[in-house]
N, C-alpha and C. Protein backbone atom coordinates (compact mmCIF):
# COMPACT_ATOMS: atom_id res chain seq x y z
N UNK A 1 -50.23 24.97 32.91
CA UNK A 1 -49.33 23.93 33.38
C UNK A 1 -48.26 24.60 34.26
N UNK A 2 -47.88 24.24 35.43
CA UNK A 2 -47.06 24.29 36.48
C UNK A 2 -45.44 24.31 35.31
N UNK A 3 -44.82 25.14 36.53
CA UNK A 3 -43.63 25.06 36.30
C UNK A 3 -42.48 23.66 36.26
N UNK A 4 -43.11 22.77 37.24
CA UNK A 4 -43.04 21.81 37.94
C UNK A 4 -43.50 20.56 36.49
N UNK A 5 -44.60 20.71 36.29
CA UNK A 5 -45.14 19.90 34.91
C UNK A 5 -44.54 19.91 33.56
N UNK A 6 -44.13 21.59 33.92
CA UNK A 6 -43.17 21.62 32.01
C UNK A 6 -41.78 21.01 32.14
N UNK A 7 -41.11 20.91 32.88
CA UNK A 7 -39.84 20.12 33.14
C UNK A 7 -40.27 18.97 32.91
N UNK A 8 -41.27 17.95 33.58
CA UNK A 8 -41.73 16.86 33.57
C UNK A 8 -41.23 16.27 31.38
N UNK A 9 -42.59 17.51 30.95
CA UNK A 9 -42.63 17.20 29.47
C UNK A 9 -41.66 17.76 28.92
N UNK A 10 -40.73 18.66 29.58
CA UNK A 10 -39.41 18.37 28.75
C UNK A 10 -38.35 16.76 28.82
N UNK A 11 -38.14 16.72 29.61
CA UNK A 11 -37.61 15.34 29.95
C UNK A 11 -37.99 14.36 29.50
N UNK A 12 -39.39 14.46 29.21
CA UNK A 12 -39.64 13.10 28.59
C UNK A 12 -39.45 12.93 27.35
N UNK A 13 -39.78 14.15 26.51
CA UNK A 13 -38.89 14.12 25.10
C UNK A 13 -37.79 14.49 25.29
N UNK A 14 -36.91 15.21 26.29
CA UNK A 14 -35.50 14.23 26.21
C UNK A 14 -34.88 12.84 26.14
N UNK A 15 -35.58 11.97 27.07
CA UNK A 15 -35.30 10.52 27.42
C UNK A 15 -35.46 10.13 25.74
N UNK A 16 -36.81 10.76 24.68
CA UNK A 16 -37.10 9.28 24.08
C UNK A 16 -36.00 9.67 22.75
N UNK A 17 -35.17 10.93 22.70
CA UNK A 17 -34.00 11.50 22.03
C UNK A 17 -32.97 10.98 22.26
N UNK A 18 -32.93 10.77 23.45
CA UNK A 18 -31.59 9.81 24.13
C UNK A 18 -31.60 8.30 23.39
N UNK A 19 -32.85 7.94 23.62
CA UNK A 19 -32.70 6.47 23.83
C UNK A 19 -32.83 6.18 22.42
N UNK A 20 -32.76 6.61 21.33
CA UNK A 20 -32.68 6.81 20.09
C UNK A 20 -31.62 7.37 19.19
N UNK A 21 -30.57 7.48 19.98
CA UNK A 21 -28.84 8.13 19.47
C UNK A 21 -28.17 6.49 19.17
N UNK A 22 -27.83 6.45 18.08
CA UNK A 22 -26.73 5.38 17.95
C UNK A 22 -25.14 5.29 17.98
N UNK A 23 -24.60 4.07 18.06
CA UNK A 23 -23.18 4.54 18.30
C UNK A 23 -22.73 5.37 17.12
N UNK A 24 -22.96 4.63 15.74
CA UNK A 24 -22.63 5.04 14.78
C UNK A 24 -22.56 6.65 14.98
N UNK A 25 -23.37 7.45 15.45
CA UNK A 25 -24.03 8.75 15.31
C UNK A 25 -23.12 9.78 16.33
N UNK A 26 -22.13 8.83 16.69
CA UNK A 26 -21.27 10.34 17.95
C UNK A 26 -21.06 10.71 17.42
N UNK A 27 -20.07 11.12 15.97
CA UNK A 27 -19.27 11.52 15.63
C UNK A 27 -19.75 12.69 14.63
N UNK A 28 -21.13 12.80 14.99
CA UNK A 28 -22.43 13.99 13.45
C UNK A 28 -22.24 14.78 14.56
N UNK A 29 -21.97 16.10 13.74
CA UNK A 29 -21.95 17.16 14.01
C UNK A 29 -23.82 17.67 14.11
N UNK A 30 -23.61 19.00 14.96
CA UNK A 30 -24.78 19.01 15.78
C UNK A 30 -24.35 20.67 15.44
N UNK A 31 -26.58 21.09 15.77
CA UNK A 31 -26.34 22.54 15.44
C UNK A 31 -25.29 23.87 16.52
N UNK A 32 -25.23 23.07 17.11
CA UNK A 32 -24.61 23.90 18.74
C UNK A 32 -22.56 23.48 18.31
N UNK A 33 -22.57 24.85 17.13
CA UNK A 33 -21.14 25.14 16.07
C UNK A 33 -19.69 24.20 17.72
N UNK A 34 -20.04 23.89 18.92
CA UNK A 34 -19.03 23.50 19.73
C UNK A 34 -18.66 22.15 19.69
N UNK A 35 -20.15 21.34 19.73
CA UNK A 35 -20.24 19.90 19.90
C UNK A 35 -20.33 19.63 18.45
N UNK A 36 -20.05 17.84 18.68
CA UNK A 36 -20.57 16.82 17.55
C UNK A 36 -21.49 16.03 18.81
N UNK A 37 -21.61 15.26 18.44
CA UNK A 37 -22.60 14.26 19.34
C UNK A 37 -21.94 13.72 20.53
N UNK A 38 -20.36 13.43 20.57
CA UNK A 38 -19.92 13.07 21.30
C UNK A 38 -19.55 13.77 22.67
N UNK A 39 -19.76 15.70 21.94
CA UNK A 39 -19.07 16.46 22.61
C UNK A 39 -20.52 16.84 23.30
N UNK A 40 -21.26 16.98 23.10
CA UNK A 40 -22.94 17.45 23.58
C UNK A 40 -23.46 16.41 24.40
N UNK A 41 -23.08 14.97 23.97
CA UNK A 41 -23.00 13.99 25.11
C UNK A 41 -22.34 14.11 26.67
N UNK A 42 -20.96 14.63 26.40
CA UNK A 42 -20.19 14.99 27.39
C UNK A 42 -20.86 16.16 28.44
N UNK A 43 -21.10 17.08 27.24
CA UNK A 43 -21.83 18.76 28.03
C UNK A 43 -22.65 17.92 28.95
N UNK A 44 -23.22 17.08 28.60
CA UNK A 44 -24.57 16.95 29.24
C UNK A 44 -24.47 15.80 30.23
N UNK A 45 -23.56 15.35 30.36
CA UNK A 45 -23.06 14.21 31.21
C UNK A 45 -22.40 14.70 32.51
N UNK A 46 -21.47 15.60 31.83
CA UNK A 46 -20.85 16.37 32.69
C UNK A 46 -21.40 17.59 33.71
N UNK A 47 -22.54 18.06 33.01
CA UNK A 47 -23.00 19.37 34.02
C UNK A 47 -24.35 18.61 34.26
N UNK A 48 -25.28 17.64 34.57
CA UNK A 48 -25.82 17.36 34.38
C UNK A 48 -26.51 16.88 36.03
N UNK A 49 -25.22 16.52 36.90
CA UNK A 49 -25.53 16.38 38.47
C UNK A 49 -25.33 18.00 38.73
N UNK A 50 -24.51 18.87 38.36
CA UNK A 50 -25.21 20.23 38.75
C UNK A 50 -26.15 20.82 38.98
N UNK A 51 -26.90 20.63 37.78
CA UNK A 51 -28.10 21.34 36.94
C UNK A 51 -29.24 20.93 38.06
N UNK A 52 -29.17 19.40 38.48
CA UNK A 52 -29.96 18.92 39.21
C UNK A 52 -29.84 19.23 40.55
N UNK A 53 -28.62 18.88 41.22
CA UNK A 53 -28.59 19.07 42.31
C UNK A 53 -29.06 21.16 43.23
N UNK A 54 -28.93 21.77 41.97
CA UNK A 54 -29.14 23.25 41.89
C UNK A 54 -30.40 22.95 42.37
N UNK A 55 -31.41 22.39 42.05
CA UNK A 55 -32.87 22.26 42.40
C UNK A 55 -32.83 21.55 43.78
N UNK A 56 -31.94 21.27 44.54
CA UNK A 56 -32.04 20.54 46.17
C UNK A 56 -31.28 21.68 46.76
N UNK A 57 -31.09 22.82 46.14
CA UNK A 57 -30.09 23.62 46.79
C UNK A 57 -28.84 22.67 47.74
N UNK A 58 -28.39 21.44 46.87
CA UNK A 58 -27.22 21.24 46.81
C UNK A 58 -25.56 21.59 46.66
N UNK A 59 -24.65 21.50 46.81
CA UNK A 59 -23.02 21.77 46.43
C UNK A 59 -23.13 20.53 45.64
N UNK A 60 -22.48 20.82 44.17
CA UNK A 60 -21.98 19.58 43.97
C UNK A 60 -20.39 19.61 43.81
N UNK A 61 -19.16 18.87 44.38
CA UNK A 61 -18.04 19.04 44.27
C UNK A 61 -17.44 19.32 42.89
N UNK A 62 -16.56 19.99 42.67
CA UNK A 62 -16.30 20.27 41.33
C UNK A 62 -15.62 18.92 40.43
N UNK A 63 -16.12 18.47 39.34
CA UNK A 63 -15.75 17.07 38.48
C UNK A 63 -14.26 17.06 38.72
N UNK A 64 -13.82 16.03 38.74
CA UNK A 64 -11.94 15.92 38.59
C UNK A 64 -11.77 16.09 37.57
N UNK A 65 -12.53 15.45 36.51
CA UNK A 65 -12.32 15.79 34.92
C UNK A 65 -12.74 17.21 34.36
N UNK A 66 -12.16 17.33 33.68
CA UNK A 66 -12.29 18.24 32.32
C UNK A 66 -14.10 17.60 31.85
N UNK A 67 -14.73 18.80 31.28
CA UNK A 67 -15.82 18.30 30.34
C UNK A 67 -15.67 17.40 29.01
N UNK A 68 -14.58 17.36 28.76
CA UNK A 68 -14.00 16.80 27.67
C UNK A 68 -13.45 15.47 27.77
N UNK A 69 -13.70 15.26 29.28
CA UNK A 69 -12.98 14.30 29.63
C UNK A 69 -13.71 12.62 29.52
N UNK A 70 -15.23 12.92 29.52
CA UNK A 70 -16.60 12.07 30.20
C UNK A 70 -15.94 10.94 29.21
N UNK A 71 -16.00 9.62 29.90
CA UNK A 71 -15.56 8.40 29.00
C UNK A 71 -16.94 8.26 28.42
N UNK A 72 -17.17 8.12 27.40
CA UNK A 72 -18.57 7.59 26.45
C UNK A 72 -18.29 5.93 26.30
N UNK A 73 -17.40 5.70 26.50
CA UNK A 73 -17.05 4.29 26.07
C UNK A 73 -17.34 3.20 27.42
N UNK A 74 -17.37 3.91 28.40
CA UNK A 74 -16.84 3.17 29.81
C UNK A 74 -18.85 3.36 30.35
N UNK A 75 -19.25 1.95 30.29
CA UNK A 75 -20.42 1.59 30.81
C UNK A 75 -21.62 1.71 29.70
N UNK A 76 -22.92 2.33 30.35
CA UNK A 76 -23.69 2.49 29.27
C UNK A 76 -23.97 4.01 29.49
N UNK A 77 -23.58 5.00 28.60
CA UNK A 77 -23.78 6.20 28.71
C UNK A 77 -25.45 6.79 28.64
N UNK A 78 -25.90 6.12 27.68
CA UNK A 78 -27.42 6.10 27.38
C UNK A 78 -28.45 6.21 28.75
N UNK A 79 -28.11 5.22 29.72
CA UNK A 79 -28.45 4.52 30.51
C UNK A 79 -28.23 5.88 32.03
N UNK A 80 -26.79 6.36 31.64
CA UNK A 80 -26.57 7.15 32.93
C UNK A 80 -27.25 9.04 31.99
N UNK A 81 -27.13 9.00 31.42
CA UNK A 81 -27.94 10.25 30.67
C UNK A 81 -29.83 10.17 31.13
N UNK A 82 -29.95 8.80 30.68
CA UNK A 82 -31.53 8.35 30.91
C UNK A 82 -31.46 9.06 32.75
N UNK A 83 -30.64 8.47 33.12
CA UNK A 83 -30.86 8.31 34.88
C UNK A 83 -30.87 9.92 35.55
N UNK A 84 -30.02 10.73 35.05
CA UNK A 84 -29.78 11.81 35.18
C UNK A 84 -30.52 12.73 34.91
N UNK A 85 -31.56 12.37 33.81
CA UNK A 85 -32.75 13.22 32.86
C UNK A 85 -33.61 13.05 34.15
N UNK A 86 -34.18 11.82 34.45
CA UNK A 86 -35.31 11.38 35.17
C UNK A 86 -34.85 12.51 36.54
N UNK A 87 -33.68 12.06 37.17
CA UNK A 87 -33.40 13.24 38.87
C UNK A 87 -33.76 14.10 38.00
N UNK A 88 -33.79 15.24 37.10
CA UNK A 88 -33.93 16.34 36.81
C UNK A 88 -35.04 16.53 36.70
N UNK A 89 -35.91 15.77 36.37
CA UNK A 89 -37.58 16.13 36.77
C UNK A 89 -37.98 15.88 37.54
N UNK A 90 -37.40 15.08 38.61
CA UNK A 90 -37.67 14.47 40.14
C UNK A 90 -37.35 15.88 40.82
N UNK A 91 -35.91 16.31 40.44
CA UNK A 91 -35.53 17.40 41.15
C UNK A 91 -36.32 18.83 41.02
N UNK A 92 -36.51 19.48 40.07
CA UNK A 92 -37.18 20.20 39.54
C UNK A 92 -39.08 20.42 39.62
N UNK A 93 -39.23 18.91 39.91
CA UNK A 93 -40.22 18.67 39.59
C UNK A 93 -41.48 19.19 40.93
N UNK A 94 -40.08 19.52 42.04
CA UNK A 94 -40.59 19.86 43.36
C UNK A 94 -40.89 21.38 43.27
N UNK A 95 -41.48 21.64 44.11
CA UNK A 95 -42.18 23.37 44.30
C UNK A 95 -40.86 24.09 44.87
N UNK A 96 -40.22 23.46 45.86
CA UNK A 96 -39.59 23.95 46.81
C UNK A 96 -38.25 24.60 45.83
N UNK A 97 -37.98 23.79 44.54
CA UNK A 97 -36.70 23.79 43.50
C UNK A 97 -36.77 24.64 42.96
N UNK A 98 -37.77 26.07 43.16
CA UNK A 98 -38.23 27.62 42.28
C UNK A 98 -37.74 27.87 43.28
N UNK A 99 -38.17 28.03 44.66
CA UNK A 99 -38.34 28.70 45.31
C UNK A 99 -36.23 29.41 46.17
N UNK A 100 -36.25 30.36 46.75
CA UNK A 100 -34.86 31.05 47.19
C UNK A 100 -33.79 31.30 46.30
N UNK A 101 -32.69 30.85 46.75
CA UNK A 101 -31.61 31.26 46.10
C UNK A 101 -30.71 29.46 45.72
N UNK A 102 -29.70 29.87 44.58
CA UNK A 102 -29.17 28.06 44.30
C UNK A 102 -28.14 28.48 43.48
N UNK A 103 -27.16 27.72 43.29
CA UNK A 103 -26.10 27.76 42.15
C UNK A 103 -26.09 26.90 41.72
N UNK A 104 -24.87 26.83 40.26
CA UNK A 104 -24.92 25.78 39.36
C UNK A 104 -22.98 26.03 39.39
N UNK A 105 -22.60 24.90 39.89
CA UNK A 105 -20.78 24.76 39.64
C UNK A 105 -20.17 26.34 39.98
N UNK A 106 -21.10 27.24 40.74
CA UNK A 106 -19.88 28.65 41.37
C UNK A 106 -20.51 28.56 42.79
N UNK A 107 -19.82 29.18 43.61
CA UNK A 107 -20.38 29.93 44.92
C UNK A 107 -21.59 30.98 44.64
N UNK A 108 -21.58 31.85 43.71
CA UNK A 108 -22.74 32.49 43.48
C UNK A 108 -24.07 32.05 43.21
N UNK A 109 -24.62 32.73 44.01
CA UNK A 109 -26.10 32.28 44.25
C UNK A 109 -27.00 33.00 43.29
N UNK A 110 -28.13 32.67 42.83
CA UNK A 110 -28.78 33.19 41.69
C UNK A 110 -29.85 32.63 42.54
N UNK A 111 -31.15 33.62 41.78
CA UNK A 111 -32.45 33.15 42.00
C UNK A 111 -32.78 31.64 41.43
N UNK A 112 -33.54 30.62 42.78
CA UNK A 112 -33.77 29.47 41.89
C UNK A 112 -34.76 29.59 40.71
N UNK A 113 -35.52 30.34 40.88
CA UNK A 113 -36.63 30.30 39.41
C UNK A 113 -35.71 30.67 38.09
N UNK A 114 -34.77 31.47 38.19
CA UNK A 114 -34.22 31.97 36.98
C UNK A 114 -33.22 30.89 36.77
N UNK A 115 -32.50 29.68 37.56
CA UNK A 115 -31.49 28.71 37.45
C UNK A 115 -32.68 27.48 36.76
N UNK A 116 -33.73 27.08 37.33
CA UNK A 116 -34.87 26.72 37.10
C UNK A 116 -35.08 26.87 35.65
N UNK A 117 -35.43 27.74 34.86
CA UNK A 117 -36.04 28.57 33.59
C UNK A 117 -34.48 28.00 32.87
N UNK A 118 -33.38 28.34 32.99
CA UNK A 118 -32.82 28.38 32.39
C UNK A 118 -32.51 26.52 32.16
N UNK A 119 -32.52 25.67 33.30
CA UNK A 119 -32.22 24.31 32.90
C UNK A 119 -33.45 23.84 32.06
N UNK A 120 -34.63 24.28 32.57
CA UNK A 120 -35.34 24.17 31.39
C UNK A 120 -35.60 23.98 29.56
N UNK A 121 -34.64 25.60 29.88
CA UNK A 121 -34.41 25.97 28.24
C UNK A 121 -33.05 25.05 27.52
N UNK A 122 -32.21 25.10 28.86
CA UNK A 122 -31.42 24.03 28.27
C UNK A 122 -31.72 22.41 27.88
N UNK A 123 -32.48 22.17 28.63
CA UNK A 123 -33.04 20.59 28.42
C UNK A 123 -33.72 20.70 27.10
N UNK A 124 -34.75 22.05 26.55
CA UNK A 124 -35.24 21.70 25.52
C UNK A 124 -34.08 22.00 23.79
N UNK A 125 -33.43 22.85 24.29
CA UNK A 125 -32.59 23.40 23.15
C UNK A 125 -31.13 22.07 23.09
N UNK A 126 -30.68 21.50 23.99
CA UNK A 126 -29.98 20.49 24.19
C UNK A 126 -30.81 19.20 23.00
N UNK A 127 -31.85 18.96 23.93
CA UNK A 127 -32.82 18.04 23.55
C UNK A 127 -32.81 18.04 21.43
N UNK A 128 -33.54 19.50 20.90
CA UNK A 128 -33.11 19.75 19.68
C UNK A 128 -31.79 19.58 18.93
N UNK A 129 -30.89 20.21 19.25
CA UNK A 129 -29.55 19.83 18.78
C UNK A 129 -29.34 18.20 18.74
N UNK A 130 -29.16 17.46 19.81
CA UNK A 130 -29.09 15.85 19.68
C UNK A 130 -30.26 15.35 18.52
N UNK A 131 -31.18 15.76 18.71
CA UNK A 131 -32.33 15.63 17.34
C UNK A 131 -32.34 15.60 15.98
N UNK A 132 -31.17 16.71 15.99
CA UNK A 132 -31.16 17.38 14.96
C UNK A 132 -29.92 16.20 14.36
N UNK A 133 -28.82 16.80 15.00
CA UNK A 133 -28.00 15.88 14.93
C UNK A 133 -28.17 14.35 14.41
N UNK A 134 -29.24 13.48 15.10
CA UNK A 134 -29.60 12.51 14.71
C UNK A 134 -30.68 11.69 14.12
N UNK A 135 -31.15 13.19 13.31
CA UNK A 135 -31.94 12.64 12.00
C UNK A 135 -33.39 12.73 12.73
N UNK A 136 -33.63 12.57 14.00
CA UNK A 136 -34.65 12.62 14.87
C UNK A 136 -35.62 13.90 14.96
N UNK A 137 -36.98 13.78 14.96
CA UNK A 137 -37.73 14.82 14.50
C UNK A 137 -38.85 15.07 16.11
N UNK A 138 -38.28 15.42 17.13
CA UNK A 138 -39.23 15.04 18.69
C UNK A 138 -40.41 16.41 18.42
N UNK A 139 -41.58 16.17 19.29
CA UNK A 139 -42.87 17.03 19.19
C UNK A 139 -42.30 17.82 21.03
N UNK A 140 -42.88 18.56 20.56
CA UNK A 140 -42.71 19.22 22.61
C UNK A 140 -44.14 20.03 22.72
N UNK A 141 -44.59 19.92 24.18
CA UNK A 141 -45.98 20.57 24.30
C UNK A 141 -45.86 22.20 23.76
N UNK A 142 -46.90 22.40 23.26
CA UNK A 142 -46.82 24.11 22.52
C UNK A 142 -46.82 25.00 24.30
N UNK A 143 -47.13 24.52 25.62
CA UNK A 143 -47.37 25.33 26.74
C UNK A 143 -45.97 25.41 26.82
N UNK A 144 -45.13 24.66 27.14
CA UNK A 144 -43.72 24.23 27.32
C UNK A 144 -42.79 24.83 26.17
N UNK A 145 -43.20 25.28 24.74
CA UNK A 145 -42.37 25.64 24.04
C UNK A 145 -42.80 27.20 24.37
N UNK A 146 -44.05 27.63 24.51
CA UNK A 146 -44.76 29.09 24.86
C UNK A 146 -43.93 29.44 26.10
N UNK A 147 -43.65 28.64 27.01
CA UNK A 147 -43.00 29.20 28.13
C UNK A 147 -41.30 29.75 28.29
N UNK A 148 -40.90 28.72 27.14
CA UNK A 148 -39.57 28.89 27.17
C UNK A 148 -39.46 29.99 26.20
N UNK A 149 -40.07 30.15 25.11
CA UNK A 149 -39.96 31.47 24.19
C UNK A 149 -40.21 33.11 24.99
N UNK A 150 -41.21 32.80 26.02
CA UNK A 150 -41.29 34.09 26.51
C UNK A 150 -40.18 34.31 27.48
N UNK A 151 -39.41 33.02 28.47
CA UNK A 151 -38.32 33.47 28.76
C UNK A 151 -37.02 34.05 28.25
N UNK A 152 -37.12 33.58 26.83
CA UNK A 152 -35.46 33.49 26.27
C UNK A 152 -36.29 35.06 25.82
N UNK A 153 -37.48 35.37 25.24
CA UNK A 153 -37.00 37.07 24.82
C UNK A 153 -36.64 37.94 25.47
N UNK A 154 -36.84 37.43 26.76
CA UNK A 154 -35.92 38.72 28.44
C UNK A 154 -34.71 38.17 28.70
N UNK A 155 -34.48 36.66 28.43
CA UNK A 155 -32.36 36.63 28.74
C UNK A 155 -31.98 36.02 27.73
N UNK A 156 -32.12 36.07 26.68
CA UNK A 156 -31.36 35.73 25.63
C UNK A 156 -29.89 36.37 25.77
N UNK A 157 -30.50 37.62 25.80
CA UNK A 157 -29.23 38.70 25.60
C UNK A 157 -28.52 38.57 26.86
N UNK A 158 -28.99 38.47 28.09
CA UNK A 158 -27.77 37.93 29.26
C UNK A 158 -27.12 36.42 28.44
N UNK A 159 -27.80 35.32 28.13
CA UNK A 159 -27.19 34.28 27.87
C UNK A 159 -25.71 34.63 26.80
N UNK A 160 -26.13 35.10 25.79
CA UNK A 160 -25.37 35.95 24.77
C UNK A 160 -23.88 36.37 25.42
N UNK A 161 -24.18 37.40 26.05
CA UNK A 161 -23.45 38.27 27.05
C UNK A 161 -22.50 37.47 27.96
N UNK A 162 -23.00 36.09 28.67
CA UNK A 162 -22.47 35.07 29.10
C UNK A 162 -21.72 34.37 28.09
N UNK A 163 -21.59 34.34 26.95
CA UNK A 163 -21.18 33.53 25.97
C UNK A 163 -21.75 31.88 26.06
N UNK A 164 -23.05 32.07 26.74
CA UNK A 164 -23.60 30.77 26.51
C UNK A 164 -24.53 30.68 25.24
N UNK A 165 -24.94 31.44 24.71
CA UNK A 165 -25.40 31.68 23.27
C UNK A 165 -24.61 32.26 22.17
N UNK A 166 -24.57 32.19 20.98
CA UNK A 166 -24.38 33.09 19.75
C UNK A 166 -25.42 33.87 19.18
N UNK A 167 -24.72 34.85 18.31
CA UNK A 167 -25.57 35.96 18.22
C UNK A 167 -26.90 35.65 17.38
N UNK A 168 -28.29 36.14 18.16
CA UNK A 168 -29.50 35.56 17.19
C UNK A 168 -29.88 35.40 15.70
N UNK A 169 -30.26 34.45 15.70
CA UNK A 169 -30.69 33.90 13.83
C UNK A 169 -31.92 34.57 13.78
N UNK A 170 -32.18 35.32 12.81
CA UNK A 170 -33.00 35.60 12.52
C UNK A 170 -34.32 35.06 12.25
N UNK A 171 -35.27 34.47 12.61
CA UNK A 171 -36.60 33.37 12.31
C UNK A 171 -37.83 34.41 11.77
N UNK A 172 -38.83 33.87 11.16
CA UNK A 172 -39.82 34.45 11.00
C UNK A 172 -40.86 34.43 11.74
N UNK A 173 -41.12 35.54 12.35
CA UNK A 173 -42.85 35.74 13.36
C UNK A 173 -43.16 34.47 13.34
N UNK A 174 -43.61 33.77 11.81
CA UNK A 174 -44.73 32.75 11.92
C UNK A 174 -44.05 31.33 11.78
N UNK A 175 -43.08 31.28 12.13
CA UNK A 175 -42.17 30.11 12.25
C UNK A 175 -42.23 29.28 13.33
N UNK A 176 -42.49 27.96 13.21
CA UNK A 176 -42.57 27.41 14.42
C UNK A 176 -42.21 27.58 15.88
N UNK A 177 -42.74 27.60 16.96
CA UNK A 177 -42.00 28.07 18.50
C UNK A 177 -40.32 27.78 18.63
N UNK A 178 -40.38 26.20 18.29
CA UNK A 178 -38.99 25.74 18.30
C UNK A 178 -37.95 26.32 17.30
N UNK A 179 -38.37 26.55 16.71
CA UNK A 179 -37.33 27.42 15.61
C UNK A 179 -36.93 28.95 16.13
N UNK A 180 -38.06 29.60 16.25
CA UNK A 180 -37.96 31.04 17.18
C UNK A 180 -37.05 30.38 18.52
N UNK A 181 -37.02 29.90 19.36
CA UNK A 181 -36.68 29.11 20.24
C UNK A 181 -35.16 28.89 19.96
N UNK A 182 -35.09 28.54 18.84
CA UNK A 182 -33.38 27.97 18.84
C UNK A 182 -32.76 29.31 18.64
N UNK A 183 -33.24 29.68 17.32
CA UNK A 183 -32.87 31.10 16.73
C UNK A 183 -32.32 32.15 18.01
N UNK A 184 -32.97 32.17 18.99
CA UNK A 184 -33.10 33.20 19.84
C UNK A 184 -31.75 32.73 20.56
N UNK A 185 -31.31 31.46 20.53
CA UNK A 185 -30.05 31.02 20.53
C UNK A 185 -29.10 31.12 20.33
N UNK A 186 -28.91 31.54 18.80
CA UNK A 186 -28.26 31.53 17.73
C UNK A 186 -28.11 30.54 17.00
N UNK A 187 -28.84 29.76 17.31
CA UNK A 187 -28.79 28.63 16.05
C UNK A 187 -29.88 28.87 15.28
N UNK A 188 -29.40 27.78 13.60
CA UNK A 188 -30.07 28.49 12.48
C UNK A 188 -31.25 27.05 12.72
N UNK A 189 -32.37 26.98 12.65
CA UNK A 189 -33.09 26.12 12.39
C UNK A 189 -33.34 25.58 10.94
């Protein structure tokens, strides 16, 4: 499966995670020790025309708000998360969105395959946490979980280093992909 295809099947078990969060449910704490539901809503609301527009080798202007800021209350959040998931496999979903150089919210340019890989891993480890969070149990293709495991064992430790991860949980060899997967995160599955 294309690089191009595993975004596809990440997204789509994102969308059906989304569309399955209740109001009741902002306020559950989630494995990612920063967010509750409301706050992982925001992450993802908020960096979310980045992430995408990174794949058009776009600028996107920097938010006026704070990440903290995203109104959850003002419209249908569900609805603009749904909309935002879908550009991200539209965006991604193109050949051209690996290919040169792209950023995400700096002037620095990074390889697109490695900005690529990494929204990836975020869509699926995002995707888990909201899951988790809400009682929700999603399946993901084993090619798509195989792909993202062999990336995170070469940048985990940059992610780490970035302070976009905590330090790894320990999982067992024979433990599900997604669990190795989070773990390599630092979250405990």
């Amino acid at each position: 499966m294309s690089r191009e295809q595993l975004i596809d099947h990440a997204v789509t078990t994102a969308l059906e995670v989304v569309e399955n969060v209740g109001p009741d449910q902002l306020g559950a704490p989630t494995p990612c020790a920063d967010f509750d539901v409301r706050a992982l809503l925001n992450h993802l609301l908020f960096w979310g025309p980045s992430l995408n527009a990174a794949a058009r080798k776009e600028a996107v202007p920097p938010p006026a708000a704070a990440e903290t800021d995203v109104d959850l209350t003002a419209g249908d959040w569900a609805a603009e998360l749904s909309a935002l998931l879908r550009d991200r496999a539209a965006a991604w979903g193109e050949p051209s969105a690996w290919t040169g150089t792209t950023s995400v919210g700096s002037p620095q340019q990074m390889p697109a395959e490695l900005i690529g890989s990494m929204v990836l891993g975020e869509t699926v480890v995002h995707t888990w946490d909201l899951a988790r969070a809400t009682g929700q149990a999603p399946a993901w293709d084993r090619e798509l979980l195989e792909h993202i495991h062999a990336d995170l064992l070469g940048s985990a430790q940059m992610g780490r280093d970035m302070g976009l991860y905590g330090p790894e949980v320990p999982v067992p060899a024979d433990a599900p992909l997604i669990d190795r997967i989070v773990g390599l995160t630092g979250r405990t599955p």
